[in-house]
C-alpha atoms as a PDB file:
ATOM      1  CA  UNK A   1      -7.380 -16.230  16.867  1.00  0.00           C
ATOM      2  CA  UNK A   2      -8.767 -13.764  14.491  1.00  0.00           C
ATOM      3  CA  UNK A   3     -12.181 -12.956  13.586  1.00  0.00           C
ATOM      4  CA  UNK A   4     -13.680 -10.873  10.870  1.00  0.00           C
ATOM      5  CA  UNK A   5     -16.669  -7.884  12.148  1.00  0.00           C
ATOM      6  CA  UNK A   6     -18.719  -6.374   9.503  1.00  0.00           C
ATOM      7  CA  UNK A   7     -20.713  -2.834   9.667  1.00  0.00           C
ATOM      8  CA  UNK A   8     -22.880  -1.877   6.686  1.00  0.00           C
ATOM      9  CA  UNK A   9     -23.802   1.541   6.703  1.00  0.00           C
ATOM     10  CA  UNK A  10     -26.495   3.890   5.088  1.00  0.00           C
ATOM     11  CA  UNK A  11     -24.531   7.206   5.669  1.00  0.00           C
ATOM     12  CA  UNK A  12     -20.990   7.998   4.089  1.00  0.00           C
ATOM     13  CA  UNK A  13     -20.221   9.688   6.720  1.00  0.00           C
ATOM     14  CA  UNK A  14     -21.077   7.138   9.511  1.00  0.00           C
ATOM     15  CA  UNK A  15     -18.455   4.640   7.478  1.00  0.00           C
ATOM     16  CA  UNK A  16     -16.152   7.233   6.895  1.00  0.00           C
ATOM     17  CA  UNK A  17     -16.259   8.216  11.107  1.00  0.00           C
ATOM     18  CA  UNK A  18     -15.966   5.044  12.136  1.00  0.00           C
ATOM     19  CA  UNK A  19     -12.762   4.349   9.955  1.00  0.00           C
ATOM     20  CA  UNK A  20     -11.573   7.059  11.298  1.00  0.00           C
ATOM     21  CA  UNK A  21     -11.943   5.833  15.309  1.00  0.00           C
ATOM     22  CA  UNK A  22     -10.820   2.378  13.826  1.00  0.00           C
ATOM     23  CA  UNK A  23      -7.677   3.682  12.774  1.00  0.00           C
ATOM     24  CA  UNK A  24      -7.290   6.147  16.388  1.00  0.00           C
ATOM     25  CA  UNK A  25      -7.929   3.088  18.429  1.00  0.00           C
ATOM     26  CA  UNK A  26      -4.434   1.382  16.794  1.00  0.00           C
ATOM     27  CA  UNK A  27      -6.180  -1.082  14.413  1.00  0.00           C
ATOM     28  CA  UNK A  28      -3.377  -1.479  11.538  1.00  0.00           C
ATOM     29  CA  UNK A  29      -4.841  -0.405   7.632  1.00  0.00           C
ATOM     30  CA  UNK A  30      -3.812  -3.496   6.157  1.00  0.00           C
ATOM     31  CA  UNK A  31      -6.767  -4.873   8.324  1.00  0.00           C
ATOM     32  CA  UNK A  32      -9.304  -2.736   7.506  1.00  0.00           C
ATOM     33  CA  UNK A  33     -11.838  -2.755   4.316  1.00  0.00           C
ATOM     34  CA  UNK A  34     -14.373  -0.737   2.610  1.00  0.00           C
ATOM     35  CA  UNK A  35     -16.661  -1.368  -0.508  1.00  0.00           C
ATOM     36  CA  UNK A  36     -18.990   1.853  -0.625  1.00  0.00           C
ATOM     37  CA  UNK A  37     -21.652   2.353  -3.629  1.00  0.00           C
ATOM     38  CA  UNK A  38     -20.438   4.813  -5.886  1.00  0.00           C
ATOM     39  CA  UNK A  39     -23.605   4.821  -8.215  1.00  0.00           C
ATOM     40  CA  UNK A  40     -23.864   8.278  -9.585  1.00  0.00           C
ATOM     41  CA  UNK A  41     -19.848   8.836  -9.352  1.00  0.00           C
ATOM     42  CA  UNK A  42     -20.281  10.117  -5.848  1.00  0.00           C
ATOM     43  CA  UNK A  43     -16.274   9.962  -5.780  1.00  0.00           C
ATOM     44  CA  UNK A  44     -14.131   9.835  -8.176  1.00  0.00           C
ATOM     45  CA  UNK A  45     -10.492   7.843  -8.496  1.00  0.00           C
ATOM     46  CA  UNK A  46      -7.371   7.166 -10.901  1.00  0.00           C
ATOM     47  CA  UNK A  47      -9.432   4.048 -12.070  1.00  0.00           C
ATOM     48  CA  UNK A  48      -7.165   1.388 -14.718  1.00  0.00           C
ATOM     49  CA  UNK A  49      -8.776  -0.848 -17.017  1.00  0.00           C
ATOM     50  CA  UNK A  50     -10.519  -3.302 -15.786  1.00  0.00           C
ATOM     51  CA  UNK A  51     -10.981  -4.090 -12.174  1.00  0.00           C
ATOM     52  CA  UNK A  52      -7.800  -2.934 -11.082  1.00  0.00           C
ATOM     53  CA  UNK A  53      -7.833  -0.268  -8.598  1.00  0.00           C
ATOM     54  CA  UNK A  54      -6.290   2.954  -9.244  1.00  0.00           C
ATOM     55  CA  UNK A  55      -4.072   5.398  -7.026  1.00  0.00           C
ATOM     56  CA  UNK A  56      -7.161   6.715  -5.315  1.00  0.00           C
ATOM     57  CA  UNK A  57      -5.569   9.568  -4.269  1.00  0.00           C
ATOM     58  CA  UNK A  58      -8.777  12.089  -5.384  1.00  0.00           C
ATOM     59  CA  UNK A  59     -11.084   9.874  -3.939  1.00  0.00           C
ATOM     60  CA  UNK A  60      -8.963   9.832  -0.630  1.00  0.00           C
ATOM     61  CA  UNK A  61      -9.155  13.084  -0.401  1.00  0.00           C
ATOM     62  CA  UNK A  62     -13.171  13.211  -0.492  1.00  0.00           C
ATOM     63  CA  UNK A  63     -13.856  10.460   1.253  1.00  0.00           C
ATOM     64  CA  UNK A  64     -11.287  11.582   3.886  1.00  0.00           C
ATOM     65  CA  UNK A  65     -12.337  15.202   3.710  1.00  0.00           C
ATOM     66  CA  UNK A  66     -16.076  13.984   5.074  1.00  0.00           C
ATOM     67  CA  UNK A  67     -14.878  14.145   8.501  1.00  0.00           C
ATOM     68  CA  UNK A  68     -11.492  15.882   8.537  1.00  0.00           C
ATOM     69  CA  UNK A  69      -8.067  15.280   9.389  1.00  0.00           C
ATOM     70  CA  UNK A  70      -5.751  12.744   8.136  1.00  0.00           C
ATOM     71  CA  UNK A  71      -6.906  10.666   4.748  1.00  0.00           C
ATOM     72  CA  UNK A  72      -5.126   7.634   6.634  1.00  0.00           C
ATOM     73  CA  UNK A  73      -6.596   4.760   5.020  1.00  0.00           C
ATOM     74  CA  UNK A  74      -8.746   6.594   2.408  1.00  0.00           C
ATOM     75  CA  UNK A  75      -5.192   7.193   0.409  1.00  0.00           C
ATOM     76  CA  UNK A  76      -5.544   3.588  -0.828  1.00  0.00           C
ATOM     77  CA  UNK A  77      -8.811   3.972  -2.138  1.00  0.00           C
ATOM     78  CA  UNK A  78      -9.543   2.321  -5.950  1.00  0.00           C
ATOM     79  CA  UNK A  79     -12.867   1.314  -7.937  1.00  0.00           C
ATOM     80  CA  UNK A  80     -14.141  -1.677  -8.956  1.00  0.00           C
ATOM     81  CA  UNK A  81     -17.274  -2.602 -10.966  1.00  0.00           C
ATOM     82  CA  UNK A  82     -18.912  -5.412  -9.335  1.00  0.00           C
ATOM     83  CA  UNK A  83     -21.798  -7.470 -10.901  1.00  0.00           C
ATOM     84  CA  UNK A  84     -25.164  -6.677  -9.263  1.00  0.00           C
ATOM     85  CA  UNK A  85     -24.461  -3.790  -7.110  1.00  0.00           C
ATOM     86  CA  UNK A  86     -22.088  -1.543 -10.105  1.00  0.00           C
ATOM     87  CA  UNK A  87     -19.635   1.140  -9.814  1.00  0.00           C
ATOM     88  CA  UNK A  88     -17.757   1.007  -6.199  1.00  0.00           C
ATOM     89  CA  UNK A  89     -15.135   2.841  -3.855  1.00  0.00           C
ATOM     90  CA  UNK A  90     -12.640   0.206  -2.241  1.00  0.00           C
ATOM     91  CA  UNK A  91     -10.321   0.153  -0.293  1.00  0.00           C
ATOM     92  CA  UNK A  92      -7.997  -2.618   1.809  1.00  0.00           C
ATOM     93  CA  UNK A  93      -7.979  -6.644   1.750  1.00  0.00           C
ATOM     94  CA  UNK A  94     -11.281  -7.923   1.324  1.00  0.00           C
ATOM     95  CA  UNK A  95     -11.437  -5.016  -1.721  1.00  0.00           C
ATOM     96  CA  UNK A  96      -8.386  -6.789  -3.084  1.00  0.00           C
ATOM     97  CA  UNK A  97     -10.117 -10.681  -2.344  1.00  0.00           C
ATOM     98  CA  UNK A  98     -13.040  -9.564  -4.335  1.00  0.00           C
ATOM     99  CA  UNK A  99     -10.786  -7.827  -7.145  1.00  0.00           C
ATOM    100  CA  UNK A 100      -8.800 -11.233  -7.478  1.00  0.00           C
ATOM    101  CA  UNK A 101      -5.943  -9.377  -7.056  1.00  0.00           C
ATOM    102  CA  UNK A 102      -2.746 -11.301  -6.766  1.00  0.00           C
ATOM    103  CA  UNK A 103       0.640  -9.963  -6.587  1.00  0.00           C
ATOM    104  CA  UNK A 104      -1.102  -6.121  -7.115  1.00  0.00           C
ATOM    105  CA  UNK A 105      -2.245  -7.315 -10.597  1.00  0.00           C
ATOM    106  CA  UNK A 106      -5.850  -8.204 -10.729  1.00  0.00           C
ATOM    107  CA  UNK A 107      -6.621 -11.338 -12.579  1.00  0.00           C
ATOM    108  CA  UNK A 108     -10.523 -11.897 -13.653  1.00  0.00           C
ATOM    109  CA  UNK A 109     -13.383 -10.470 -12.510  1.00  0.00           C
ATOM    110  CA  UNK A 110     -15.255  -9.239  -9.226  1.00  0.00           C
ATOM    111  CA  UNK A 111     -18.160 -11.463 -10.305  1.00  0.00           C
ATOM    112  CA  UNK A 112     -19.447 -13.275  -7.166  1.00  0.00           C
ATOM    113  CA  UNK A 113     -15.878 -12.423  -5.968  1.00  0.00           C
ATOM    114  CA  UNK A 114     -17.219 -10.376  -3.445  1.00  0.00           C
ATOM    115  CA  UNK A 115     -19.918 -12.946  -1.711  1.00  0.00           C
ATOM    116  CA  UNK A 116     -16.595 -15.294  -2.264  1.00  0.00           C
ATOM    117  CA  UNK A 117     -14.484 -13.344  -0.256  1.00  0.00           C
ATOM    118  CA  UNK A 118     -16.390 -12.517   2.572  1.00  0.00           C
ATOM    119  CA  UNK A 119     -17.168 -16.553   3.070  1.00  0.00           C
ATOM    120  CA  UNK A 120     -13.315 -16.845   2.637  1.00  0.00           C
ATOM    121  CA  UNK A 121     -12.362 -15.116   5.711  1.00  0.00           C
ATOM    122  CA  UNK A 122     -15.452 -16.449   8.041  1.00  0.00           C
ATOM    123  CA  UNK A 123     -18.488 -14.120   6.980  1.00  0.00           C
ATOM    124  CA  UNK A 124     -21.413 -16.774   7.024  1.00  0.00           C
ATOM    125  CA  UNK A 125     -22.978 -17.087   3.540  1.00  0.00           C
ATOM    126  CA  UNK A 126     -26.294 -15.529   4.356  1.00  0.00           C
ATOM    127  CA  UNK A 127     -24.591 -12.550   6.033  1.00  0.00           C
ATOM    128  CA  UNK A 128     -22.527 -12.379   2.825  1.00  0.00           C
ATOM    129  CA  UNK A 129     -25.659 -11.978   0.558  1.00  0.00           C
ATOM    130  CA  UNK A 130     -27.274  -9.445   2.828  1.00  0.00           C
ATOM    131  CA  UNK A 131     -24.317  -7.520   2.998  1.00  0.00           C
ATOM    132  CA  UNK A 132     -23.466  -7.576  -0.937  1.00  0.00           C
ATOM    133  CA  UNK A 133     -27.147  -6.342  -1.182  1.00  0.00           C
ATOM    134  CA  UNK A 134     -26.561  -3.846   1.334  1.00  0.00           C
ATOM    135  CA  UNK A 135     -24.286  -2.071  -0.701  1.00  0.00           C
ATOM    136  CA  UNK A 136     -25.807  -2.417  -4.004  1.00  0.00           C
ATOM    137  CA  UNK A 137     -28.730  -0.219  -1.991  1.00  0.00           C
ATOM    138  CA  UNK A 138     -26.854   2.647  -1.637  1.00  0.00           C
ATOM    139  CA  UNK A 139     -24.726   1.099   1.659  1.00  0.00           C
ATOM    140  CA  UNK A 140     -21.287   0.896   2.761  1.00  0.00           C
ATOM    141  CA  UNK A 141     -19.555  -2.139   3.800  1.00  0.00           C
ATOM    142  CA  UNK A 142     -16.674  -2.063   6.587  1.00  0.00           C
ATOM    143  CA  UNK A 143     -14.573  -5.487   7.683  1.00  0.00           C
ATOM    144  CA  UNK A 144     -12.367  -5.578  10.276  1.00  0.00           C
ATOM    145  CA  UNK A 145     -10.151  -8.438  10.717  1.00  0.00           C
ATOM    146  CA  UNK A 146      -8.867  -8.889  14.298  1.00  0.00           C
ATOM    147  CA  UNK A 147      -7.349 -10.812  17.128  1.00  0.00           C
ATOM    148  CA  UNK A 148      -9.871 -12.217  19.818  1.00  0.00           C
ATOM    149  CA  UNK A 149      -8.734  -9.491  22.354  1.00  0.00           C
ATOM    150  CA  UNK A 150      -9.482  -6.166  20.205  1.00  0.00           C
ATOM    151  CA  UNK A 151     -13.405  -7.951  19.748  1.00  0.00           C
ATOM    152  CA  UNK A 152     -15.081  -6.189  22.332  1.00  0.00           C
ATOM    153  CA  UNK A 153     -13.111  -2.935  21.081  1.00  0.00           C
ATOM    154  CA  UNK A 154     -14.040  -3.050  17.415  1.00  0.00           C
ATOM    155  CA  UNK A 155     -17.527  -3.906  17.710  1.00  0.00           C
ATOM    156  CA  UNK A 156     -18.067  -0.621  20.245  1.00  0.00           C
ATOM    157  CA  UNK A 157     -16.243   1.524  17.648  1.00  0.00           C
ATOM    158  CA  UNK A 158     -18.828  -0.184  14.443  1.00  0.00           C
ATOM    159  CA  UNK A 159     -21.552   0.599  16.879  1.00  0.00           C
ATOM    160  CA  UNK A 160     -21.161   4.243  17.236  1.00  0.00           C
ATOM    161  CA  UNK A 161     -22.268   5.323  14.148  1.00  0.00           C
ATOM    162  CA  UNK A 162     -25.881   4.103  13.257  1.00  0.00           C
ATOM    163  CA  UNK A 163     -24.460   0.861  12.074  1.00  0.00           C
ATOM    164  CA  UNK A 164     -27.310  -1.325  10.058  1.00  0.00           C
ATOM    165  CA  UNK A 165     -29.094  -3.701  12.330  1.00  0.00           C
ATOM    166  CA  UNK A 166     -28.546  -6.748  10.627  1.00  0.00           C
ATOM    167  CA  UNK A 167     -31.609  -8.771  11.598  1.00  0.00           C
ATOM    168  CA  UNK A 168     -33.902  -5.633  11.174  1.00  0.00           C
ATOM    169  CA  UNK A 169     -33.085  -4.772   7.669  1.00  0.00           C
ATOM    170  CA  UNK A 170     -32.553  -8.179   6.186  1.00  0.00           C
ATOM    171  CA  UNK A 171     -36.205  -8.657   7.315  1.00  0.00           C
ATOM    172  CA  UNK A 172     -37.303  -5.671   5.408  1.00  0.00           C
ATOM    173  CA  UNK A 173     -35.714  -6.805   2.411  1.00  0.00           C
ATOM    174  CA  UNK A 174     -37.645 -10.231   2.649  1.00  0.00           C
ATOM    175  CA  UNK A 175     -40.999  -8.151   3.172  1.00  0.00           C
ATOM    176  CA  UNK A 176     -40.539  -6.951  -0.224  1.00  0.00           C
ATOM    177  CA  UNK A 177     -39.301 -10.330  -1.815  1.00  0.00           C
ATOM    178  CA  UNK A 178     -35.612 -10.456  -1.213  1.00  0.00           C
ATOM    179  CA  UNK A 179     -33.740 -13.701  -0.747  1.00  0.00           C
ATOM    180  CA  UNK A 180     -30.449 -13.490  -1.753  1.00  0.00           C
ATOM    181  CA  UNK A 181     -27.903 -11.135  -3.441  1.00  0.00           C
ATOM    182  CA  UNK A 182     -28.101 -11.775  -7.499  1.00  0.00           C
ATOM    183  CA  UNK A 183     -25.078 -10.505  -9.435  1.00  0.00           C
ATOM    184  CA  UNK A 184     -27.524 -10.713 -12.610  1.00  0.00           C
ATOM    185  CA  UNK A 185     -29.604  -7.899 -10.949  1.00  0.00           C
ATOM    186  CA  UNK A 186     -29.178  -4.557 -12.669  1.00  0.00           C
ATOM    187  CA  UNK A 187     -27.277  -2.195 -10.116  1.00  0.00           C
ATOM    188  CA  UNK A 188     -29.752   0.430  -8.366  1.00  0.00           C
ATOM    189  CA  UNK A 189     -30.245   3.742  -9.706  1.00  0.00           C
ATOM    190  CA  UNK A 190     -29.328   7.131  -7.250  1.00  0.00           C
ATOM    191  CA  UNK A 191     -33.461   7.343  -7.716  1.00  0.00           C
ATOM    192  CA  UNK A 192     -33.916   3.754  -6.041  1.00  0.00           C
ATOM    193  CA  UNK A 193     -31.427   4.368  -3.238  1.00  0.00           C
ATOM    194  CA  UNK A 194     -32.895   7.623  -2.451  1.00  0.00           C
ATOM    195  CA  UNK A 195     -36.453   5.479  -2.746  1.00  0.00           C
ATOM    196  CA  UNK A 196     -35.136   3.244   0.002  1.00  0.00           C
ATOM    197  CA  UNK A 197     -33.334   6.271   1.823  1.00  0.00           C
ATOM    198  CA  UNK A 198     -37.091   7.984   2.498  1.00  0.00           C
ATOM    199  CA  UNK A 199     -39.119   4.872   2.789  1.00  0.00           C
ATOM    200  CA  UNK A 200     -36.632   3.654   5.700  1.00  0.00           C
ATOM    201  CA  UNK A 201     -37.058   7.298   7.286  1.00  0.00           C
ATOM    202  CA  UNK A 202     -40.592   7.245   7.114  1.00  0.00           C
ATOM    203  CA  UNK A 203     -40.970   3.618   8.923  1.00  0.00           C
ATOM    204  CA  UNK A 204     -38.510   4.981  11.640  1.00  0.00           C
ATOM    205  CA  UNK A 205     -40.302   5.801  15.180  1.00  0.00           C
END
């Protein structure tokens, strides 16, 4: 049976390390995903009109370049704009779900597509929201879909690098008057994820 894991990340680097051991440990690209806030053109990509992803092959190279070594997955890495959360990196299947892409042509728009595809492939809907909001703060989303007996392996490898504690941070967002992810939202600006970036530091023991 397979499952789908999630890790949202605050750090770049964290994601991009943790792809990295994904990909060491034997865990095949085609099942690995990343949507990563690209507010402020943090990386740039051979984007096409539209939502359709371009070659990436820039982008791989940056994103790759954080942590060395091969680009691996980072090679296939496109933008999309999504509704609430902006300008994103992407990468792999659930990039593609979210993209309506069918065929390699993408066909209407990543509104809601994202929330959408999570649910699709057994994210619960409140996860989905706090995770769509995750990256529209500045975060980086990683899914892994795998069989039953690579569980145990995946979820050591998302924990090694300061993954987001779920529970802990959805709270924190409620505190302020969170409740769900709206794609009406205007994206955040670099100022208000760097905002968030030092308030979460300073709350830290």
């Amino acid at each position: 049976m397979t499952r789908t894991l999630t890790g949202l990340y605050d750090s770049h680097t964290d994601a991009a390390s943790t792809i990295r051991d994904l990909e060491a440990a034997g865990i095949s690209q085609e099942n690995i995903s990343m949507v990563a806030n690209n507010i402020g053109g943090r990386y740039r990509c051979d984007v096409k009109e539209g939502n359709e992803a371009g070659t990436g092959a820039e982008a791989g190279a940056t994103f790759g370049g954080i942590v060395g070594g091969s680009i691996g997955l980072f090679a296939g890495l496109g933008m999309l704009a999504i509704p609430g959360v902006g300008p994103v990196v992407t990468v792999g299947w659930l990039a593609a779900a979210a993209a309506g892409v069918v065929g390699g042509a993408a066909v209407g728009g990543a509104g809601g597509g994202l929330i959408g595809a999570m649910i699709g492939n057994g994210i619960l809907e409140e996860d989905a929201h706090f995770y769509a909001e995750g990256v529209r703060r500045g975060g980086t989303l990683i899914t892994v879909r795998v069989e039953d007996s690579l569980a145990l392996k995946v979820e050591a490898i998302l924990h090694e690098y300061h993954r987001v504690d779920p529970i802990d941070r959805r709270n924190s967002y409620r505190e302020a008057g969170w409740s769900r992810f709206d794609e009406t939202a205007l994206p955040y600006t670099d100022e208000e994820i760097a905002r968030d970036m030092r308030l979460r530091s300073s709350t830290m023991p």
